[in-house]
PDB file of N, CA and C in Angstrom:
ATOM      1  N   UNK A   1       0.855  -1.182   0.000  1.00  0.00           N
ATOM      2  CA  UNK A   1       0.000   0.000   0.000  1.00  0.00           C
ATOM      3  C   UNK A   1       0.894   1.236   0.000  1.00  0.00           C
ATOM      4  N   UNK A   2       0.445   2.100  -0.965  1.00  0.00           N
ATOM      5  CA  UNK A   2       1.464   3.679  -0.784  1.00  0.00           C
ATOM      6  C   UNK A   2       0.996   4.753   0.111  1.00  0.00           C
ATOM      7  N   UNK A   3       1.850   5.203   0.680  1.00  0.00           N
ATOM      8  CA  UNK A   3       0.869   6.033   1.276  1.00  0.00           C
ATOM      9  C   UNK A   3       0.468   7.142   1.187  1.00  0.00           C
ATOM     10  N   UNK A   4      -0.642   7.398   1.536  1.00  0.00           N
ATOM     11  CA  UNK A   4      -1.464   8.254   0.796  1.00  0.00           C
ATOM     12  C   UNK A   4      -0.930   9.719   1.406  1.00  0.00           C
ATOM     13  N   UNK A   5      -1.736  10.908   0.854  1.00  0.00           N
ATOM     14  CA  UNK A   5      -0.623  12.098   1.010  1.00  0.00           C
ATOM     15  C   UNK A   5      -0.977  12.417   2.211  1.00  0.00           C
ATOM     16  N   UNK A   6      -0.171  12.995   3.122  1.00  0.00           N
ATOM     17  CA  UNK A   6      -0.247  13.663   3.831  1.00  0.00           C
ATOM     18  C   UNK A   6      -0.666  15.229   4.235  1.00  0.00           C
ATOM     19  N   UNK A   7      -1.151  15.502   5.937  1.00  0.00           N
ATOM     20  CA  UNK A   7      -1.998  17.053   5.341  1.00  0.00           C
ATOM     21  C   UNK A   7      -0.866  17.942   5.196  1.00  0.00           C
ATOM     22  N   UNK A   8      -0.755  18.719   4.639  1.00  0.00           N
ATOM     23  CA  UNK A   8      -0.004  20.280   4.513  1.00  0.00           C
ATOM     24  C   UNK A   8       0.014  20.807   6.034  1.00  0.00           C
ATOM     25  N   UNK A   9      -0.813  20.872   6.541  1.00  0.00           N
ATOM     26  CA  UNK A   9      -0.690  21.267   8.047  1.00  0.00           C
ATOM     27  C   UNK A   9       0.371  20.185   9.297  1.00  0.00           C
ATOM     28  N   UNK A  10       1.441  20.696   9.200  1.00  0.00           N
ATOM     29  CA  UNK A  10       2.393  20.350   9.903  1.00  0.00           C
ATOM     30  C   UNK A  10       1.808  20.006  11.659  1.00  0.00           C
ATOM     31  N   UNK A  11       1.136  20.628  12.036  1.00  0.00           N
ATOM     32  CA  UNK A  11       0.186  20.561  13.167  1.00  0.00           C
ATOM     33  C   UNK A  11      -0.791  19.728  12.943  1.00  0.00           C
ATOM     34  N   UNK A  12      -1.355  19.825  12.056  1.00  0.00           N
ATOM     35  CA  UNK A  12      -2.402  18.115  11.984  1.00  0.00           C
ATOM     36  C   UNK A  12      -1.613  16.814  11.701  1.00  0.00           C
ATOM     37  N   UNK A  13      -0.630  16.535  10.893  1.00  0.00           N
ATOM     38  CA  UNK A  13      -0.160  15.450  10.439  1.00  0.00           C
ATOM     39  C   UNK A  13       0.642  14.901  11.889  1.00  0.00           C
ATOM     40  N   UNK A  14       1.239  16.200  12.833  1.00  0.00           N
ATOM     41  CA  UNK A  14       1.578  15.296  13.984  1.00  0.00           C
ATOM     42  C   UNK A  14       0.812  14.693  15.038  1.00  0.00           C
ATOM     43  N   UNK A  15      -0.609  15.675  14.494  1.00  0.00           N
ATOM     44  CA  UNK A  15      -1.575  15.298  15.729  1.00  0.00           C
ATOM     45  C   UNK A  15      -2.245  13.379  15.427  1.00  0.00           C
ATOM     46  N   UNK A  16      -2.144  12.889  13.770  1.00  0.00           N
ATOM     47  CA  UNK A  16      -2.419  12.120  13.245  1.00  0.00           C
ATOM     48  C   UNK A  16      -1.647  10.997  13.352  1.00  0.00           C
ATOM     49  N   UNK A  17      -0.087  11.692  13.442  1.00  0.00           N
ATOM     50  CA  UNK A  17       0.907  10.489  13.233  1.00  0.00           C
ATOM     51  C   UNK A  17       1.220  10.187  15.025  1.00  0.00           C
ATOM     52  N   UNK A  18       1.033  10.710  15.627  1.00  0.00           N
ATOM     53  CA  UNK A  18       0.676  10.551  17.405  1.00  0.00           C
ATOM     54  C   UNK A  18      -0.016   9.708  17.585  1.00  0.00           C
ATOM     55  N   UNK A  19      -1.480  10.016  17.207  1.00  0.00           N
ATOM     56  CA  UNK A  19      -2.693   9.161  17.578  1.00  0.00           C
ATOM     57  C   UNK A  19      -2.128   8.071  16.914  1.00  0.00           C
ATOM     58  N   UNK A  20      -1.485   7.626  15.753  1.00  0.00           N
ATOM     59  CA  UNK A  20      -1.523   6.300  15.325  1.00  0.00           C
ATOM     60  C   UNK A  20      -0.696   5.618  16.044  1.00  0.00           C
ATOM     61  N   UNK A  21       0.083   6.166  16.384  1.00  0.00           N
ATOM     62  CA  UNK A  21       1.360   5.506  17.952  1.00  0.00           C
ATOM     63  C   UNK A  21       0.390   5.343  18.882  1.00  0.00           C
ATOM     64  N   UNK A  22      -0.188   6.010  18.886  1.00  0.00           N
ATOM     65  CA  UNK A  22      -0.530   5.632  20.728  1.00  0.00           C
ATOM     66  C   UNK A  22      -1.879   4.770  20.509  1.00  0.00           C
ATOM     67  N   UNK A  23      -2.937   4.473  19.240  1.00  0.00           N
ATOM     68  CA  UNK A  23      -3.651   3.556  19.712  1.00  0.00           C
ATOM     69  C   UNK A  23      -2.940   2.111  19.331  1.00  0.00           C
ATOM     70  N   UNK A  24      -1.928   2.103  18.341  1.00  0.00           N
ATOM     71  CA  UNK A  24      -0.900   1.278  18.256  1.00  0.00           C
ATOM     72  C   UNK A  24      -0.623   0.248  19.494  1.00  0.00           C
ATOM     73  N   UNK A  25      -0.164   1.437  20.344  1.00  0.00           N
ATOM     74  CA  UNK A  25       0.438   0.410  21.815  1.00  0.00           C
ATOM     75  C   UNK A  25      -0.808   0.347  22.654  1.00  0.00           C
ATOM     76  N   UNK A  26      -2.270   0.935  22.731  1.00  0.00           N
ATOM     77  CA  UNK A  26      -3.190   0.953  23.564  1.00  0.00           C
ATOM     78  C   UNK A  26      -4.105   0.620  23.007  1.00  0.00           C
ATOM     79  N   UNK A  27      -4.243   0.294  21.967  1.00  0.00           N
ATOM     80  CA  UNK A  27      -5.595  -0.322  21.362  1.00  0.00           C
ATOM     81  C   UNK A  27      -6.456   0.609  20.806  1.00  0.00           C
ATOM     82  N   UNK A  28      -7.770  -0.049  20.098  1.00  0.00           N
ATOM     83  CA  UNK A  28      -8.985   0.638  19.661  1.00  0.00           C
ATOM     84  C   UNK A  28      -9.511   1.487  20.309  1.00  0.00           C
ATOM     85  N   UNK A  29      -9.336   0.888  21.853  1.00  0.00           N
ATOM     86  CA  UNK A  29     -10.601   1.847  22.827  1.00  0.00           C
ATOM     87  C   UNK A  29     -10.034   3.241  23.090  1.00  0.00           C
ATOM     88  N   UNK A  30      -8.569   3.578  22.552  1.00  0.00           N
ATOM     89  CA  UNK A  30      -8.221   4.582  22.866  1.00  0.00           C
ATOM     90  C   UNK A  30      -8.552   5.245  21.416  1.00  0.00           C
ATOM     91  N   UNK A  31      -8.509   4.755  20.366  1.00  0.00           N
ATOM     92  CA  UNK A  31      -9.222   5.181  19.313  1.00  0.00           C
ATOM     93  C   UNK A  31     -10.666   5.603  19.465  1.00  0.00           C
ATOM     94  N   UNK A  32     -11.628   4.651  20.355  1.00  0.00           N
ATOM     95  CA  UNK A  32     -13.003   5.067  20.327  1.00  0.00           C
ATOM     96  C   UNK A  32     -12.946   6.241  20.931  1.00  0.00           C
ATOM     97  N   UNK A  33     -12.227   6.212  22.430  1.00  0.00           N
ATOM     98  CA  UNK A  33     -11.780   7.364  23.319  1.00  0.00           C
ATOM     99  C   UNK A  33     -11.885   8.885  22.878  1.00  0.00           C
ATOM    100  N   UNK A  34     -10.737   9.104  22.401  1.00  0.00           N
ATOM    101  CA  UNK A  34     -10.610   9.921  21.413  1.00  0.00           C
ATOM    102  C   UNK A  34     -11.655  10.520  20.626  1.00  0.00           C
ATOM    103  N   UNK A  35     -11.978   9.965  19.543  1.00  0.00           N
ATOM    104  CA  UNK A  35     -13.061   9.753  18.618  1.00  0.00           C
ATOM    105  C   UNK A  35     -14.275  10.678  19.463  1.00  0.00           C
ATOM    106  N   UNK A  36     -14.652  10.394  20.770  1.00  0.00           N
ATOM    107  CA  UNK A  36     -15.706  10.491  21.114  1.00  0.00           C
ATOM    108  C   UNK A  36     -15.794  11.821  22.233  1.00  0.00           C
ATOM    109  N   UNK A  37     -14.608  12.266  22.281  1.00  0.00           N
ATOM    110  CA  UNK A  37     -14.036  13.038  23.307  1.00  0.00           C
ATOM    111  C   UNK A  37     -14.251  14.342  22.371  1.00  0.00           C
ATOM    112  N   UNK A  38     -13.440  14.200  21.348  1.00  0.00           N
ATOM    113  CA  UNK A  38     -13.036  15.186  20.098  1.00  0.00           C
ATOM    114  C   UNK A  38     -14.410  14.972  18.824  1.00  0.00           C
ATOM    115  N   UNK A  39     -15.652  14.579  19.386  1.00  0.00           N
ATOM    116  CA  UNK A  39     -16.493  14.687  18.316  1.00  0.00           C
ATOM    117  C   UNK A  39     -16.706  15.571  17.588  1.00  0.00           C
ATOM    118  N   UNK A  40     -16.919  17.197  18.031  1.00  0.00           N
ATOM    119  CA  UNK A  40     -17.195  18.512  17.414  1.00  0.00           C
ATOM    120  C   UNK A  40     -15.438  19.211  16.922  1.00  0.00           C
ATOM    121  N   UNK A  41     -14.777  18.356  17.166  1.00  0.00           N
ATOM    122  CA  UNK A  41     -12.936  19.044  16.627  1.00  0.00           C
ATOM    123  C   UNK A  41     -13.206  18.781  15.706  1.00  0.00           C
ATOM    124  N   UNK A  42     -12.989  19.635  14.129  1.00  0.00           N
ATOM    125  CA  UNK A  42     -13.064  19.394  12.846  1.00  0.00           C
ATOM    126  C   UNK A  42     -11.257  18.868  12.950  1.00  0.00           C
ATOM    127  N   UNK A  43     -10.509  18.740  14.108  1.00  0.00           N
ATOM    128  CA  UNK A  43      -8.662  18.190  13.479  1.00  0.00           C
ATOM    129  C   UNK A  43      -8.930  16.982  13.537  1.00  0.00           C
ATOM    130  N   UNK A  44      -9.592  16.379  14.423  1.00  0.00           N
ATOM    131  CA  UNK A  44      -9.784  14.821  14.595  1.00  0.00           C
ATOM    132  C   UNK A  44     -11.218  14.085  13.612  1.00  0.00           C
ATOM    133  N   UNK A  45     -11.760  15.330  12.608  1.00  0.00           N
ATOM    134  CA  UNK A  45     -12.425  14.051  11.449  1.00  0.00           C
ATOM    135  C   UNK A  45     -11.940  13.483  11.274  1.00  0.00           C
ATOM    136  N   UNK A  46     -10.574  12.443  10.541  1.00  0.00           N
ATOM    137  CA  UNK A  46      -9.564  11.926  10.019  1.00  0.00           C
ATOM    138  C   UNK A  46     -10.018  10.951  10.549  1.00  0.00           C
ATOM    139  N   UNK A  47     -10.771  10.137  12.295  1.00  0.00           N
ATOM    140  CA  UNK A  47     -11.251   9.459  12.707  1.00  0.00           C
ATOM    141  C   UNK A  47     -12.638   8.582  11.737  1.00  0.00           C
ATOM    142  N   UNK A  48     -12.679   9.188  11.313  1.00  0.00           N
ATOM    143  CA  UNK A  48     -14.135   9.089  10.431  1.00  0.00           C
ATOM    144  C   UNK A  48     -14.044   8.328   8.875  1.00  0.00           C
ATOM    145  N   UNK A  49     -14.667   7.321   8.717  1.00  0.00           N
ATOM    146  CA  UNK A  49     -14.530   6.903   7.449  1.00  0.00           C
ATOM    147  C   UNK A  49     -14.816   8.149   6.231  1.00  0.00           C
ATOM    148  N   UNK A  50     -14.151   8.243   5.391  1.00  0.00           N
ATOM    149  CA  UNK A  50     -14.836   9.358   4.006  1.00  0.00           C
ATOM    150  C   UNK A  50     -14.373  10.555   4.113  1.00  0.00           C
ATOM    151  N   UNK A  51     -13.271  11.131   5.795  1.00  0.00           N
ATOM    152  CA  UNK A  51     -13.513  11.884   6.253  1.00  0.00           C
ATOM    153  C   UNK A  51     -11.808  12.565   5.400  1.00  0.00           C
ATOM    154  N   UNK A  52     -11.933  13.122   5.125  1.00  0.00           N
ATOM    155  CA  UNK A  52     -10.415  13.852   4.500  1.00  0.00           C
ATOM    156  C   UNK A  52      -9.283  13.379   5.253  1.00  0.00           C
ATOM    157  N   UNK A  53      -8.412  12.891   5.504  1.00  0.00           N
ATOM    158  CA  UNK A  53      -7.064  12.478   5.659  1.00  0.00           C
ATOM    159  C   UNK A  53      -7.544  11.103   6.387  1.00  0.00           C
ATOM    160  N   UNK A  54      -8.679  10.630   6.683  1.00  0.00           N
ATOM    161  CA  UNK A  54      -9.001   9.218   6.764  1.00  0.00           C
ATOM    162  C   UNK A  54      -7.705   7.851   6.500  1.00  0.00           C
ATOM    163  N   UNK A  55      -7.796   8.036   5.067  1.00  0.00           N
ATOM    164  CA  UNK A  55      -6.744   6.909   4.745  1.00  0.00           C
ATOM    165  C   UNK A  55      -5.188   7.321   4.956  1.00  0.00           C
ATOM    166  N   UNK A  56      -4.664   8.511   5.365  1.00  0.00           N
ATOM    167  CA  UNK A  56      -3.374   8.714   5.798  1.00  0.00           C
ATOM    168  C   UNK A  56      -3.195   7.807   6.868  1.00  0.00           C
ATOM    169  N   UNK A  57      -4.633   8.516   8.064  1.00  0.00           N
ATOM    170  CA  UNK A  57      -4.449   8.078   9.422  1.00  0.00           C
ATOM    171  C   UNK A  57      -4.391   6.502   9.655  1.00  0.00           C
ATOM    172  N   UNK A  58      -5.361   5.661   8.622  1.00  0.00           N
ATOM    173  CA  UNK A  58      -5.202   4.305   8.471  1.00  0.00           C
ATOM    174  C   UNK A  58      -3.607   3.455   7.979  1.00  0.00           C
ATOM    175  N   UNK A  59      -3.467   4.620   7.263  1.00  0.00           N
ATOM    176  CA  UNK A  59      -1.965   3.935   6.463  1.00  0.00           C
ATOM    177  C   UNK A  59      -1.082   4.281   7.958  1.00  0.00           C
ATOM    178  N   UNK A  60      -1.395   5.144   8.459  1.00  0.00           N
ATOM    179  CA  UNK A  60      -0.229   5.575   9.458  1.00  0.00           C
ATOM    180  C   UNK A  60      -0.081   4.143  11.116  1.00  0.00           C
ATOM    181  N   UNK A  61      -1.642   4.325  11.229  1.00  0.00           N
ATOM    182  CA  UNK A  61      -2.412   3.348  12.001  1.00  0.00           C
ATOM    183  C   UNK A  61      -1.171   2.181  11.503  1.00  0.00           C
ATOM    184  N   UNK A  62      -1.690   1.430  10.210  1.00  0.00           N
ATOM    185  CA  UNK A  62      -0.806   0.195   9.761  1.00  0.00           C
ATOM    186  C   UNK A  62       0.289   0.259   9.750  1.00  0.00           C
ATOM    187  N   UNK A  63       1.036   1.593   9.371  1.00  0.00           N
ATOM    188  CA  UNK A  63       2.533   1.492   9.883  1.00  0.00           C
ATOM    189  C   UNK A  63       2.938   1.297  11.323  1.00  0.00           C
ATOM    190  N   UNK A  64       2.265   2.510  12.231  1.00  0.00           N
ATOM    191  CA  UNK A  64       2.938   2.147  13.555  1.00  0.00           C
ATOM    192  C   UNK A  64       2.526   0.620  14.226  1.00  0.00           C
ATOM    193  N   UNK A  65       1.557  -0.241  13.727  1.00  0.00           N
ATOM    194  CA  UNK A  65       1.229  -1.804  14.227  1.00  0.00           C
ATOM    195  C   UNK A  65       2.382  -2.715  13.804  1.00  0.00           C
ATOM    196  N   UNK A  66       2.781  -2.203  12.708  1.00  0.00           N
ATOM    197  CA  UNK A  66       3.958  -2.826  12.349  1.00  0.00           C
ATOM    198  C   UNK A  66       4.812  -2.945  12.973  1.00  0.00           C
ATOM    199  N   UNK A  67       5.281  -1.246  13.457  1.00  0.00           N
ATOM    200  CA  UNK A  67       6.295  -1.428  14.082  1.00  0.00           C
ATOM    201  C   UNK A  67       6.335  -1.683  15.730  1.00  0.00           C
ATOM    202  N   UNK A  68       5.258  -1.957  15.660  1.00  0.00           N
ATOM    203  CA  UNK A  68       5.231  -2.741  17.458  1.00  0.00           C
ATOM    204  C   UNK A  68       4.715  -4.074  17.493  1.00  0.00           C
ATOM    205  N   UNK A  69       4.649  -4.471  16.356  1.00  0.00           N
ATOM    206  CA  UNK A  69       5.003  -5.779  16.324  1.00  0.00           C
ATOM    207  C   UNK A  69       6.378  -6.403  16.107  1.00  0.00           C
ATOM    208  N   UNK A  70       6.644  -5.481  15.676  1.00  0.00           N
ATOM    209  CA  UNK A  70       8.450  -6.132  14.995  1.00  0.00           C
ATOM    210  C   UNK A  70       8.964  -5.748  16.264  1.00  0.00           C
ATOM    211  N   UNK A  71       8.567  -4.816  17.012  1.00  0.00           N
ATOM    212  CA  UNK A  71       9.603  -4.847  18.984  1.00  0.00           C
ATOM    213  C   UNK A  71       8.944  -5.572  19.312  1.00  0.00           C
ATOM    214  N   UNK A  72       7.770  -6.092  19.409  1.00  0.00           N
ATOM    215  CA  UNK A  72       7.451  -7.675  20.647  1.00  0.00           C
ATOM    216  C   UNK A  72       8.128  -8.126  19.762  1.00  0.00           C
ATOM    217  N   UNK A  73       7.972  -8.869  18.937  1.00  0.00           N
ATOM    218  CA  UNK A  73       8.974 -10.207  18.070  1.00  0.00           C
ATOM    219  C   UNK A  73      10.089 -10.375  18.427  1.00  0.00           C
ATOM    220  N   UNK A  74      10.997  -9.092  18.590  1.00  0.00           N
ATOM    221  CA  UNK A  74      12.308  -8.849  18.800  1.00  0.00           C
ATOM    222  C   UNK A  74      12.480  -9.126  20.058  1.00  0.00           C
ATOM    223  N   UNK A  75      11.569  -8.281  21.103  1.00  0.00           N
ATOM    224  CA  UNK A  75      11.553  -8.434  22.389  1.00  0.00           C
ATOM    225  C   UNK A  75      11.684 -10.345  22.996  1.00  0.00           C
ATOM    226  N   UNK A  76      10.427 -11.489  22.401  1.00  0.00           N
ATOM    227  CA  UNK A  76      10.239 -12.092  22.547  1.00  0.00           C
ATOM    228  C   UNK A  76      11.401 -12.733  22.151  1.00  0.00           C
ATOM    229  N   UNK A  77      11.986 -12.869  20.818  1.00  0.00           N
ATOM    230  CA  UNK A  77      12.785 -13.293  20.711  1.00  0.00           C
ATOM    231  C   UNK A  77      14.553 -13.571  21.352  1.00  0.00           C
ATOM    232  N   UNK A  78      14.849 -12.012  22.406  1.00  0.00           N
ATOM    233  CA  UNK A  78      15.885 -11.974  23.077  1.00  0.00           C
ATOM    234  C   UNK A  78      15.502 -12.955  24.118  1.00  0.00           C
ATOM    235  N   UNK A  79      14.321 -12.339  24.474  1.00  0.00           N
ATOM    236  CA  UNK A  79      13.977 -13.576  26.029  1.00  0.00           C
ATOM    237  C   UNK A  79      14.076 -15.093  25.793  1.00  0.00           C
ATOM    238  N   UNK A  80      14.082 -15.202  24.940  1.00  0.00           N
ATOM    239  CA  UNK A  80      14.074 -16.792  24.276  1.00  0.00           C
ATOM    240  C   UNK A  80      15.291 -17.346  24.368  1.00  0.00           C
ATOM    241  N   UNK A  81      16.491 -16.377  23.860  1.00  0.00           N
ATOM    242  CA  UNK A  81      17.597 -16.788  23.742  1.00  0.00           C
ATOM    243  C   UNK A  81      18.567 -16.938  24.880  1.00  0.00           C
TER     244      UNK A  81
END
């Protein structure tokens, strides 16, 4: 998957590439969290299917899962050895 563009607003794209770290290591419910906290914030539509930078935040979402999977793996794997 490529990823899709990012916003021009240097202040939204970190607020986007944050949230995807942190529900990364904390899960969905900190996604619903969020989501539901920040309903009337037009920075946090991106939460929203259809919603303008939507598929960044997903591509971003899938990157940072990645990369906390590849540290448990790693993690798991030292303890092993």
């Amino acid at each position: 998957m490529s990823a899709p563009a990012p916003p021009q607003d240097i202040h939204l794209m970190n607020i986007i590439d944050k949230l995807a770290q942190f529900v990364s290591r904390n899960g969905k419910e900190f996604e619903q969290m969020t989501n539901m906290r920040q309903i009337n914030n037009e920075k946090f539509s991106f939460l929203r299917p259809g919603q303008e930078f939507y598929d960044y935040y997903q591509y971003k979402l899938m990157e940072s899962r990645k990369s906390v999977m590849r540290k448990l793996v790693s993690l798991n794997h030292c303890q092993l050895a």
